[in-house]
C-alpha atoms as a PDB file:
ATOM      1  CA  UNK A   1     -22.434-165.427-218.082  1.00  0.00           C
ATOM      2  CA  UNK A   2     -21.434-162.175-215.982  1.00  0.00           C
ATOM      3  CA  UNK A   3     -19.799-159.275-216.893  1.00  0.00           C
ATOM      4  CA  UNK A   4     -16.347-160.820-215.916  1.00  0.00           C
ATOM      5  CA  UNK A   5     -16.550-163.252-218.715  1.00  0.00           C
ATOM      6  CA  UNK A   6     -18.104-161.290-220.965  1.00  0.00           C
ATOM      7  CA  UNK A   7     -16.477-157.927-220.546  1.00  0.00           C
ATOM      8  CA  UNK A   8     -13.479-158.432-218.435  1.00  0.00           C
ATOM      9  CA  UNK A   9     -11.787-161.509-219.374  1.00  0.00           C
ATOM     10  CA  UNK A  10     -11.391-160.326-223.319  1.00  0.00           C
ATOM     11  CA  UNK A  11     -10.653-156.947-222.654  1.00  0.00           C
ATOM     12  CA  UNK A  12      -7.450-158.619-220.405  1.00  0.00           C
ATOM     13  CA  UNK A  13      -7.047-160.964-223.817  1.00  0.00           C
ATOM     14  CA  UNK A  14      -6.941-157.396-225.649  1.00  0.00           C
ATOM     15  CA  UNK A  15      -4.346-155.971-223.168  1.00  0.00           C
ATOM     16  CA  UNK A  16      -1.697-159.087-222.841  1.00  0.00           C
ATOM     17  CA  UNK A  17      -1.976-159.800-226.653  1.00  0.00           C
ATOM     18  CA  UNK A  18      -2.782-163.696-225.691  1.00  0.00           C
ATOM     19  CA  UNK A  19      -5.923-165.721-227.060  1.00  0.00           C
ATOM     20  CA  UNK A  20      -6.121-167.106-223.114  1.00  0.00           C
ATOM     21  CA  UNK A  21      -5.749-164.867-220.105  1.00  0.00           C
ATOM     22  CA  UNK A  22      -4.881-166.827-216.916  1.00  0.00           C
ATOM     23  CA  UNK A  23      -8.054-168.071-214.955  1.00  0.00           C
ATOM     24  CA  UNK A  24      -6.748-166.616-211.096  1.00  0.00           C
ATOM     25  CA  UNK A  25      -6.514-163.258-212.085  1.00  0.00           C
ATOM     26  CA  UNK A  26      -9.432-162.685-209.903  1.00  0.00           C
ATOM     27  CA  UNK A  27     -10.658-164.094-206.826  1.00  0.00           C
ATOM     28  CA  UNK A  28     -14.148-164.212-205.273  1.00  0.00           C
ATOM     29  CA  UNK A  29     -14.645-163.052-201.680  1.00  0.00           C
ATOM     30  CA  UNK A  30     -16.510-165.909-200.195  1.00  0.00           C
ATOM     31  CA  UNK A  31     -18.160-163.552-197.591  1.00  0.00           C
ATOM     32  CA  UNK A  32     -19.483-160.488-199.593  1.00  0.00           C
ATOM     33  CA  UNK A  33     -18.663-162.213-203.178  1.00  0.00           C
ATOM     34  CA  UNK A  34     -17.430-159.619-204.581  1.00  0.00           C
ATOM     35  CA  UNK A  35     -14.427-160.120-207.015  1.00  0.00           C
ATOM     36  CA  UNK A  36     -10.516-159.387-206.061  1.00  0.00           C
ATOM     37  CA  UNK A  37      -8.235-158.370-208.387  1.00  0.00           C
ATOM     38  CA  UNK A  38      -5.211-160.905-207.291  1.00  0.00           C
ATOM     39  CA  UNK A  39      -2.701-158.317-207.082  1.00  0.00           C
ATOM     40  CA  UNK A  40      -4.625-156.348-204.468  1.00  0.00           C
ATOM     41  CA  UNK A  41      -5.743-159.299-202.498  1.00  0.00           C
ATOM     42  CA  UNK A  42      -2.160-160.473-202.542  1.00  0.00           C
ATOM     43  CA  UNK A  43      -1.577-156.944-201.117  1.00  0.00           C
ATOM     44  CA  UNK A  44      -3.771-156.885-198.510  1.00  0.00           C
ATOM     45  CA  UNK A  45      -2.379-160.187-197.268  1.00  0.00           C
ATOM     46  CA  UNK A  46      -5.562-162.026-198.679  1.00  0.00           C
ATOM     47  CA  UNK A  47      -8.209-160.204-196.489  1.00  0.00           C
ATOM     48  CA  UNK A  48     -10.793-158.446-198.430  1.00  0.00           C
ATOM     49  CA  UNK A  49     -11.004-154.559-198.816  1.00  0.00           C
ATOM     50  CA  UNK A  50     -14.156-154.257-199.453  1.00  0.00           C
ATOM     51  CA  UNK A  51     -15.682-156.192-196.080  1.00  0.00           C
ATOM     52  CA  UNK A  52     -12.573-157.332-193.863  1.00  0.00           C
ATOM     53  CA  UNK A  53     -13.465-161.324-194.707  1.00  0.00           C
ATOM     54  CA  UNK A  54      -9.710-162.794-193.501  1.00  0.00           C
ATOM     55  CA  UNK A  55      -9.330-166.117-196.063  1.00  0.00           C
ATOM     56  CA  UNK A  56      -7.534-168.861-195.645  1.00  0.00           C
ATOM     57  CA  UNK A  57      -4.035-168.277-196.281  1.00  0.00           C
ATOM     58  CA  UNK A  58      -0.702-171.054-196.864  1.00  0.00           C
ATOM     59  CA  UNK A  59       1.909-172.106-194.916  1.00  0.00           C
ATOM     60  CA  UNK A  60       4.274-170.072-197.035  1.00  0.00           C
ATOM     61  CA  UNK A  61       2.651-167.583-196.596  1.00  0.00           C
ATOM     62  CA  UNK A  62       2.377-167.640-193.045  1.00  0.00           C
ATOM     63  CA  UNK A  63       6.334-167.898-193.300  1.00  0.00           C
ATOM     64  CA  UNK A  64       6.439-165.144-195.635  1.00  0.00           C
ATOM     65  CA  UNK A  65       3.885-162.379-193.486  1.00  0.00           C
ATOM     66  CA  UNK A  66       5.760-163.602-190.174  1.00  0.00           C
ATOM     67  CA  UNK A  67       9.730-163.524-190.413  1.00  0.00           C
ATOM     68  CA  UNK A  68      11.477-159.774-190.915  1.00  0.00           C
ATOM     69  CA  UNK A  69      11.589-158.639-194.581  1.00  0.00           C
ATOM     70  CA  UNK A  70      10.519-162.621-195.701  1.00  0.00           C
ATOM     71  CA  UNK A  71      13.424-163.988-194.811  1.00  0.00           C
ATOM     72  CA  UNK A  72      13.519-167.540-193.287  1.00  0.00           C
ATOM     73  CA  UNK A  73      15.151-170.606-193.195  1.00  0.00           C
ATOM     74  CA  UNK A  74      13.716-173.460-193.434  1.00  0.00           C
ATOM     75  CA  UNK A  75      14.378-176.994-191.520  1.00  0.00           C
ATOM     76  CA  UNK A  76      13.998-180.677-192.928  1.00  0.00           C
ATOM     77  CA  UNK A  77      11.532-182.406-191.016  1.00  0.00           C
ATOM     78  CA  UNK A  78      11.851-186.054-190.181  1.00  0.00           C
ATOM     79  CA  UNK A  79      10.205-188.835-192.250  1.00  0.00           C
ATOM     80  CA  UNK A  80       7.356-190.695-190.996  1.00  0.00           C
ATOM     81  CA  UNK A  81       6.617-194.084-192.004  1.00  0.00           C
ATOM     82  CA  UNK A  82       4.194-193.966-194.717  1.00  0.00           C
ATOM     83  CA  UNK A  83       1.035-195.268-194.594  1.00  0.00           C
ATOM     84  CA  UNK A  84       1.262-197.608-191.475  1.00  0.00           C
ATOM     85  CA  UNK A  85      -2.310-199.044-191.433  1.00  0.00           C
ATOM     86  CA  UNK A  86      -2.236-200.007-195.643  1.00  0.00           C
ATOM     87  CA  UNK A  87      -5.292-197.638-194.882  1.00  0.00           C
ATOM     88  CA  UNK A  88      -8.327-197.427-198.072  1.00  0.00           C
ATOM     89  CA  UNK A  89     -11.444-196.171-198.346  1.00  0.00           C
ATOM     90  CA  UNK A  90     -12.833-194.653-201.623  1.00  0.00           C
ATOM     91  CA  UNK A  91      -8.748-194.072-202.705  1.00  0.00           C
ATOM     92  CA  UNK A  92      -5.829-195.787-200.933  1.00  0.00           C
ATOM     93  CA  UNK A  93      -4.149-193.312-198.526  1.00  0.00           C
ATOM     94  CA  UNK A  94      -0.569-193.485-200.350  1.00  0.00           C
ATOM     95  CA  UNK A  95      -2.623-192.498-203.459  1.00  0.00           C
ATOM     96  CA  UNK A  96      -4.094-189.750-201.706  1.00  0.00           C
ATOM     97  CA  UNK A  97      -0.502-188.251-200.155  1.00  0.00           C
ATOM     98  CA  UNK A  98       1.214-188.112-203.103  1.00  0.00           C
ATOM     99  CA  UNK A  99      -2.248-186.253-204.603  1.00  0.00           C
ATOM    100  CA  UNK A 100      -1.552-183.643-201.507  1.00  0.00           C
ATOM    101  CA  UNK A 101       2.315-183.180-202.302  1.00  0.00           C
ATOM    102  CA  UNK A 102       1.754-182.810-205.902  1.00  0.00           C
ATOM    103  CA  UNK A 103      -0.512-179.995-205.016  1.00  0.00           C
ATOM    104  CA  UNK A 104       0.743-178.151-202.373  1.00  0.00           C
ATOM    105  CA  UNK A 105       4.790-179.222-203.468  1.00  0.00           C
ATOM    106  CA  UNK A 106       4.738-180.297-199.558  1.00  0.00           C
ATOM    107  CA  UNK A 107       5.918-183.313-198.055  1.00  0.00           C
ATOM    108  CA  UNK A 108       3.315-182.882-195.210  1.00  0.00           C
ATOM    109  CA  UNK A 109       1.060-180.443-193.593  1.00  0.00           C
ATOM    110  CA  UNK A 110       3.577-178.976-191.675  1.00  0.00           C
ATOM    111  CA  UNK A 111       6.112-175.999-192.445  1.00  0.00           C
ATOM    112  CA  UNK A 112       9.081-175.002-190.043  1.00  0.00           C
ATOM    113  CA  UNK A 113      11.264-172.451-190.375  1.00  0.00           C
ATOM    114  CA  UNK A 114      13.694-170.039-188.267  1.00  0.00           C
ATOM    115  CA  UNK A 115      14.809-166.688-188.608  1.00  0.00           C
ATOM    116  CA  UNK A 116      13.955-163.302-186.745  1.00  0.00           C
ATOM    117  CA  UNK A 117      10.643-161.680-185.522  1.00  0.00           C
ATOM    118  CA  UNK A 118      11.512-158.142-184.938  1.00  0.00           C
ATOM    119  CA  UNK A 119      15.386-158.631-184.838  1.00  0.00           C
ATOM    120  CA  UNK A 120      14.472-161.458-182.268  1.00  0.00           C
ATOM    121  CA  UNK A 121      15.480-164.971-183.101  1.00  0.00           C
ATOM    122  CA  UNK A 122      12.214-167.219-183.650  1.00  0.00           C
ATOM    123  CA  UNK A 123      10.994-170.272-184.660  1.00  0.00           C
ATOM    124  CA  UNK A 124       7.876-170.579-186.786  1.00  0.00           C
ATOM    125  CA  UNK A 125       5.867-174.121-186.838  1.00  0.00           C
ATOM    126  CA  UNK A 126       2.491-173.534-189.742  1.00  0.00           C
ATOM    127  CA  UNK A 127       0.164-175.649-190.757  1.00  0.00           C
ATOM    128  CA  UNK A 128      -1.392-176.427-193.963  1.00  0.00           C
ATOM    129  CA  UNK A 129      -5.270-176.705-194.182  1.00  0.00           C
ATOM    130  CA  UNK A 130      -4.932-176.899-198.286  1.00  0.00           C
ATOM    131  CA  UNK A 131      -2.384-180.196-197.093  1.00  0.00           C
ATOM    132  CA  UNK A 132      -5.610-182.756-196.403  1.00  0.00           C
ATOM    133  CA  UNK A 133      -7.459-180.163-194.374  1.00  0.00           C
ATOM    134  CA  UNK A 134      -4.366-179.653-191.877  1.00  0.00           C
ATOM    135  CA  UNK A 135      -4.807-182.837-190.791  1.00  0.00           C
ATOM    136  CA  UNK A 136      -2.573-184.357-187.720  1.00  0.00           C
ATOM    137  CA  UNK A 137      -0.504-187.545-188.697  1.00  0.00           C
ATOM    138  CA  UNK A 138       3.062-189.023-187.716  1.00  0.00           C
ATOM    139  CA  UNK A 139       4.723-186.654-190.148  1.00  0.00           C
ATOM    140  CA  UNK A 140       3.039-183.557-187.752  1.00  0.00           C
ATOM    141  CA  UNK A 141       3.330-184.955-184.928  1.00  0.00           C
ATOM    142  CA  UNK A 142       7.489-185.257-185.619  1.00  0.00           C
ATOM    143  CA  UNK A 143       7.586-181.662-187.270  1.00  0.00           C
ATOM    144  CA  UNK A 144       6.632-180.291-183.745  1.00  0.00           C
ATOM    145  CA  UNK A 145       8.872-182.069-181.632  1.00  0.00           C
ATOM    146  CA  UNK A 146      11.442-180.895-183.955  1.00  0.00           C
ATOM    147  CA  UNK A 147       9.965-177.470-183.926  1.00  0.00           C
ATOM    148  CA  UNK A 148      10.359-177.663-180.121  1.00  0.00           C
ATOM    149  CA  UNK A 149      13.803-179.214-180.110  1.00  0.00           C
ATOM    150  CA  UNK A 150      15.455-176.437-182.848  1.00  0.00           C
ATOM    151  CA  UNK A 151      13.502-173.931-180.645  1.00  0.00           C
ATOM    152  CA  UNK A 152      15.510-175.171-177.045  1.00  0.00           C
ATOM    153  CA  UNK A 153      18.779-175.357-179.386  1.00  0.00           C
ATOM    154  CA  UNK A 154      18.528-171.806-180.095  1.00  0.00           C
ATOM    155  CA  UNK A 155      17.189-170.627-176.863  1.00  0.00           C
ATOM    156  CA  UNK A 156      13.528-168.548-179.184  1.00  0.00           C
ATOM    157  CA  UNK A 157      10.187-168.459-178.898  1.00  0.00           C
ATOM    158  CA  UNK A 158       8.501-170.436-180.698  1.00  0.00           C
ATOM    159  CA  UNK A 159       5.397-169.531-182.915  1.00  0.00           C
ATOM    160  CA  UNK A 160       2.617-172.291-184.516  1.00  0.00           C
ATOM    161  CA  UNK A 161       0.165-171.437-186.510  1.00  0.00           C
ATOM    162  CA  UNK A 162      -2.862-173.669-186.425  1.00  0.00           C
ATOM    163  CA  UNK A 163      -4.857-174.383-189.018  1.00  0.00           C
ATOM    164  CA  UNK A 164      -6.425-178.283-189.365  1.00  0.00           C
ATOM    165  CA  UNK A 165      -9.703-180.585-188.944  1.00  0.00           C
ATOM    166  CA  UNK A 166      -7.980-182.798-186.482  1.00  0.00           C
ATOM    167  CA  UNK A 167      -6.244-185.799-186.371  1.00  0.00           C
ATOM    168  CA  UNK A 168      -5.775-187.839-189.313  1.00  0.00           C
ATOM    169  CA  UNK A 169      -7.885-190.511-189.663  1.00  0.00           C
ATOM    170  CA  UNK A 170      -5.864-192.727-192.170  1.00  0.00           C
ATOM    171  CA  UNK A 171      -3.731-193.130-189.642  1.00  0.00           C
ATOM    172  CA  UNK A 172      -5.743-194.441-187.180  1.00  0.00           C
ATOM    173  CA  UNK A 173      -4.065-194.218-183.285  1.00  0.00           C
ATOM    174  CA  UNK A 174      -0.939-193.296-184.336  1.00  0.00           C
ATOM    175  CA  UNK A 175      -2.659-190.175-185.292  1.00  0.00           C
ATOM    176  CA  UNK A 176      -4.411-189.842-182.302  1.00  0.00           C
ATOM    177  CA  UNK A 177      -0.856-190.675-180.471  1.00  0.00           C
ATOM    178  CA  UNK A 178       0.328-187.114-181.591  1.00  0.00           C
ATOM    179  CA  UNK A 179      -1.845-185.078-179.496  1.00  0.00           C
ATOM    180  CA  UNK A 180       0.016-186.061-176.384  1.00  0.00           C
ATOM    181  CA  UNK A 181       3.169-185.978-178.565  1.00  0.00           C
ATOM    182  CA  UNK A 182       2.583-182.702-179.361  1.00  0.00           C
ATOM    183  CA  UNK A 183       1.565-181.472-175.705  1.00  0.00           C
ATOM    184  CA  UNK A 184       5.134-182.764-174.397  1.00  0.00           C
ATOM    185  CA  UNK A 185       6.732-180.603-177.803  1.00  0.00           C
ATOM    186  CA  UNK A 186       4.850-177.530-176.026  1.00  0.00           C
ATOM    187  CA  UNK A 187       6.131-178.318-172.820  1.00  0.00           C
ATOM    188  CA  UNK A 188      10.004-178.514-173.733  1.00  0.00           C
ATOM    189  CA  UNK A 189       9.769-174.854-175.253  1.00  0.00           C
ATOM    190  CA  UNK A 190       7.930-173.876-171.378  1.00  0.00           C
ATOM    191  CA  UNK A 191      10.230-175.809-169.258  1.00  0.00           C
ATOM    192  CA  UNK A 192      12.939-174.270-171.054  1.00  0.00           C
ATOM    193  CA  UNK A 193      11.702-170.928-169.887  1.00  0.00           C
ATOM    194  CA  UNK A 194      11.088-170.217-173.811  1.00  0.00           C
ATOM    195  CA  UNK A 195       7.348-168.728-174.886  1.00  0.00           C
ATOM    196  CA  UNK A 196       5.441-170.729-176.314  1.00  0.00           C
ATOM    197  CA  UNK A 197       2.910-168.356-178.674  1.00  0.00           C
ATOM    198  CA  UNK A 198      -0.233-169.691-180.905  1.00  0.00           C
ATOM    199  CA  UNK A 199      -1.892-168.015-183.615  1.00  0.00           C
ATOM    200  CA  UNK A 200      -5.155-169.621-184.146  1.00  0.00           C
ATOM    201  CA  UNK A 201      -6.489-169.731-188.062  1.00  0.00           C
ATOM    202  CA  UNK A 202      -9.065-170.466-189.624  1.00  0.00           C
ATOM    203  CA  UNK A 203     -10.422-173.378-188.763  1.00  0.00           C
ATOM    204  CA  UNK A 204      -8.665-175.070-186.146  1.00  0.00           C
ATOM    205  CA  UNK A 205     -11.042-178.116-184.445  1.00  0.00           C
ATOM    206  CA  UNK A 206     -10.341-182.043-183.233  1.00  0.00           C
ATOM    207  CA  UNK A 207      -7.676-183.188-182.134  1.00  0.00           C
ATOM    208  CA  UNK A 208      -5.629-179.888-182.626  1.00  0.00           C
ATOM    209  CA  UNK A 209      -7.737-178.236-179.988  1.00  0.00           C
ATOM    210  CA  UNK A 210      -7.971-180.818-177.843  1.00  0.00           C
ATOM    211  CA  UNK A 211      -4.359-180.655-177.839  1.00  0.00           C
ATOM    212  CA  UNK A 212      -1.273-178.378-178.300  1.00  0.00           C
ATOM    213  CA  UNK A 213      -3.842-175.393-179.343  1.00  0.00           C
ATOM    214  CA  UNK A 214      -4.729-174.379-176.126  1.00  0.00           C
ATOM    215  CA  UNK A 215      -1.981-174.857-174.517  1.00  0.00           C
ATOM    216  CA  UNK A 216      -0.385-171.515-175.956  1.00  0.00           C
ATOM    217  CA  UNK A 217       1.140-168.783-173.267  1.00  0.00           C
ATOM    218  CA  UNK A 218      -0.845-166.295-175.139  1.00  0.00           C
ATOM    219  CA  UNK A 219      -3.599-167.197-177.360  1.00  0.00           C
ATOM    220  CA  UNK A 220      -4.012-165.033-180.772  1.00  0.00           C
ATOM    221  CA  UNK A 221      -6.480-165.770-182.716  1.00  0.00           C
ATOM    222  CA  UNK A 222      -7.589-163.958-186.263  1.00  0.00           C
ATOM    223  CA  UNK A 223     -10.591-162.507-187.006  1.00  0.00           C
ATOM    224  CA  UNK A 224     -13.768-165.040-187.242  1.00  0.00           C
ATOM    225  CA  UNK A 225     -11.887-167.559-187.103  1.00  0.00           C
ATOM    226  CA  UNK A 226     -13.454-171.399-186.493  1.00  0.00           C
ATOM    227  CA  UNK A 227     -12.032-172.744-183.440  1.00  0.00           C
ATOM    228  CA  UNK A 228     -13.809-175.987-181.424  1.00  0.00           C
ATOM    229  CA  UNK A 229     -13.682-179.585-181.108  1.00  0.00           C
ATOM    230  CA  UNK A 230     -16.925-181.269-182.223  1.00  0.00           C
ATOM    231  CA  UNK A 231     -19.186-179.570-185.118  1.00  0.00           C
ATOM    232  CA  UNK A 232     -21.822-177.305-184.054  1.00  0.00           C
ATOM    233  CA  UNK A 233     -23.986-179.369-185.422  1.00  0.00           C
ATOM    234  CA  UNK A 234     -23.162-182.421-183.452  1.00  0.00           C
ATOM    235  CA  UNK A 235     -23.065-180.560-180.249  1.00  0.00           C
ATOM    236  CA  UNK A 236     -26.511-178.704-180.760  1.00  0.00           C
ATOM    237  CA  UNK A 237     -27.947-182.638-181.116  1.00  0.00           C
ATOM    238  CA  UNK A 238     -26.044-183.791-178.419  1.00  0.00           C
ATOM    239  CA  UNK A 239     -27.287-181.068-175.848  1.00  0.00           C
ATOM    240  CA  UNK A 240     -30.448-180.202-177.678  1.00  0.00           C
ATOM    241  CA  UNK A 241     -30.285-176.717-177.384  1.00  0.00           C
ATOM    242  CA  UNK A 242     -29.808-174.088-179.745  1.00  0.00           C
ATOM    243  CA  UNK A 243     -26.349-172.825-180.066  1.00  0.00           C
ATOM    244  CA  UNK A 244     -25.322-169.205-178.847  1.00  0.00           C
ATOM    245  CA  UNK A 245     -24.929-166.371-181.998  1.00  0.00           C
ATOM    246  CA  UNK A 246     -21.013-166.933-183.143  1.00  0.00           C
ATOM    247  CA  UNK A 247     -20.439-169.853-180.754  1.00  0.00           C
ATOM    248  CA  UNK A 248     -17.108-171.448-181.929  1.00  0.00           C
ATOM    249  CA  UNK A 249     -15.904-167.888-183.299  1.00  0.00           C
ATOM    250  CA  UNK A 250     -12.867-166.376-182.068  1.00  0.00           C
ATOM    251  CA  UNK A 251     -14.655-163.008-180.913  1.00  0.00           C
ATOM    252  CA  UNK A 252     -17.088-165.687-178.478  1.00  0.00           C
ATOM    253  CA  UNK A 253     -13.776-167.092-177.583  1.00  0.00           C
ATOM    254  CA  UNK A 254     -12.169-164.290-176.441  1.00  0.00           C
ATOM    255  CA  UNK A 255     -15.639-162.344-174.819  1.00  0.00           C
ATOM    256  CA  UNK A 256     -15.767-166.320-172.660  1.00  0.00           C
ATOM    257  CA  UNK A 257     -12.213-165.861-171.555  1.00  0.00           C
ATOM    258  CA  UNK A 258     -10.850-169.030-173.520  1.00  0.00           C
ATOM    259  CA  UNK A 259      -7.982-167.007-175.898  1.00  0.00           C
ATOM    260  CA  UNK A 260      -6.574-163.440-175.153  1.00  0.00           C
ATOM    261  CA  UNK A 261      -6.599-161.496-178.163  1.00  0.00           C
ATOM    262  CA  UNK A 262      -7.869-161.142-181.663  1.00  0.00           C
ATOM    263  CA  UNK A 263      -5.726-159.782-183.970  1.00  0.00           C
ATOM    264  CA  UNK A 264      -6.105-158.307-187.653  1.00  0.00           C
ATOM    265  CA  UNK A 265      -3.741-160.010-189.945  1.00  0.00           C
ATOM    266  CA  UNK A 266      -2.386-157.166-190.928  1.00  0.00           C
ATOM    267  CA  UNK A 267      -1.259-155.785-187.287  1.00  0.00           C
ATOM    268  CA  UNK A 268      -0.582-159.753-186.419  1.00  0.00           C
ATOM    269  CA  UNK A 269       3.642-159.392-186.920  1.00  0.00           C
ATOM    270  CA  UNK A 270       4.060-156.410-184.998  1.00  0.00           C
ATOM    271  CA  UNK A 271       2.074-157.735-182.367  1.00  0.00           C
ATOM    272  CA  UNK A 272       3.906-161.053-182.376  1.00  0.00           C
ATOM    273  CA  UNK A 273       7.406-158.916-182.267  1.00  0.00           C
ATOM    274  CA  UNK A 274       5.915-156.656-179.300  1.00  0.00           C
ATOM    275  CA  UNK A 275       4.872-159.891-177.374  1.00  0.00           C
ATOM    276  CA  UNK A 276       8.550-161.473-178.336  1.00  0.00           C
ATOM    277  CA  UNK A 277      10.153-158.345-176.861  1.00  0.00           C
ATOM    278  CA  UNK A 278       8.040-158.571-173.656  1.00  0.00           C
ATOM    279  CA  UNK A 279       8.222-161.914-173.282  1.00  0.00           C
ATOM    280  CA  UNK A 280      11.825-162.101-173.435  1.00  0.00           C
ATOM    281  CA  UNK A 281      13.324-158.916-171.996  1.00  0.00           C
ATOM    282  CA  UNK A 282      14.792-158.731-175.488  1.00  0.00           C
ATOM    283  CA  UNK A 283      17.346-160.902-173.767  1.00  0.00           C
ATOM    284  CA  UNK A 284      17.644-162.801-176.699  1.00  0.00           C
ATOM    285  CA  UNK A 285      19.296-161.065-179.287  1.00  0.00           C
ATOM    286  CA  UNK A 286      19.201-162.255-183.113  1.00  0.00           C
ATOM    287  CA  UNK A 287      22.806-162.239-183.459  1.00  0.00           C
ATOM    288  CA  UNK A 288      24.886-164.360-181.384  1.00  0.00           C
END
């Protein structure tokens, strides 16, 4: 027992006048482990005060941090077949969607939304890790293009937020299909003379770096974050050599010239406005 159970917990019992006090009151850092009251970590956009650890945040709240004042609208996404390969392993993949939606009250692991980016007109594409670990499917794959397609219509940037372990293996090829899907979805926002701007979370590796990931105009990523293909592990086998110190980190990343900036989370919006308003000439007004 620690002194959370023993000292906090009934003393918050005491307080609320309830025999049970809610069990995510607190939350543990999982870098320095020390304890979060949720308030404050809700606060500080869920990065630790006490040692800067950035944790893994939702797709709503991506939405939420991103648009001016919270305010968004957000787009129905087509409908991908479900389950095209009848795919099973330990639980049948139909099983294991409707286990991810009842969770996450998502249909996939994909969010889009519109709205503005300071007073500029934007479109926001962010992806679930909690949804099956981000992973790439049909449903994805479709939520880009029309990411990329609502983001021509209205003539705005458009913003994606990675976060994912790659493609989607219950879905065999068509999964794999969607990384050149999602590299044409990336070019229709640049041949439209649109940026195209990528915030890189943590982690983002397979098939989502292999693919529309790096293909941002400018490359953001936030602190620490994961970002590779194949595991360290795997790679440190297949080369057998030991691994640089923070190889696959975004601060290696941006020393070896593969992203251009790392941003705090809390400085992330106003540098996604400022790079908007460059970007654009603030040409592009919110209101038509």
């Amino acid at each position: 027992m620690s002194w959370l159970t023993e000292f906090v917990r009934p003393k918050i019992r005491t307080l609320l006048g309830r025999k049970e006090a809610p069990d995510n009151l607190w939350q543990q850092c999982p870098k320095c482990q020390q304890m979060i009251f949720h308030r404050e970590l809700e606060a500080a956009l869920k990065v630790c005060p006490h040692c800067g650890h950035h944790m893994r945040a939702s797709a709503a709240d991506r939405l939420a941090w991103t648009f001016d004042d919270g305010v968004y609208t957000r787009i129905d996404l087509p409908k991908a077949v479900v389950d095209p390969l009848k795919f099973r392993d330990q639980k049948r993949y139909a099983d294991r969607l409707k286990d991810a939606r009842e969770s996450t009250k998502q249909d996939d692991a994909l969010l889009v939304a519109h709205g503005t980016v300071g007073g500029n007109r934007a479109v926001v594409a962010a992806m679930s890790f909690e949804f099956m670990g981000g992973s790439m499917g049909g449903a994805v794959g479709d939520g880009l293009v029309a990411a990329a397609r609502l983001a021509v219509l209205q003539a705005a940037p458009l913003i994606v937020y990675t976060a994912s372990g790659g493609a989607r293996m219950q879905e065999g090829a068509v999964s794999l299909m969607q990384m050149p899907r999602s590299v044409i979805a990336s070019q229709m926002v640049k041949e439209a003379g649109l940026p195209f701007i990528v915030v890189l979370t943590d982690p983002t590796t397979g098939g989502v770096t292999a693919s529309f990931a790096m293909l941002g105009d400018v490359q953001i990523a936030e602190p620490n974050t994961l970002i590779g293909f194949a595991g360290a592990r795997v790679i440190e086998q297949t080369v057998r050599e030991k691994l640089p110190e923070g190889f696959q980190r975004a601060e290696y990343l941006l020393a070896h010239g593969i992203i251009d900036m790392v941003v705090k989370r809390d400085e992330l919006t106003a540098t996604l406005a400022r790079l908007i308003g460059l970007m654009t000439g603030n040409k592009r007004p919110a209101a038509a």
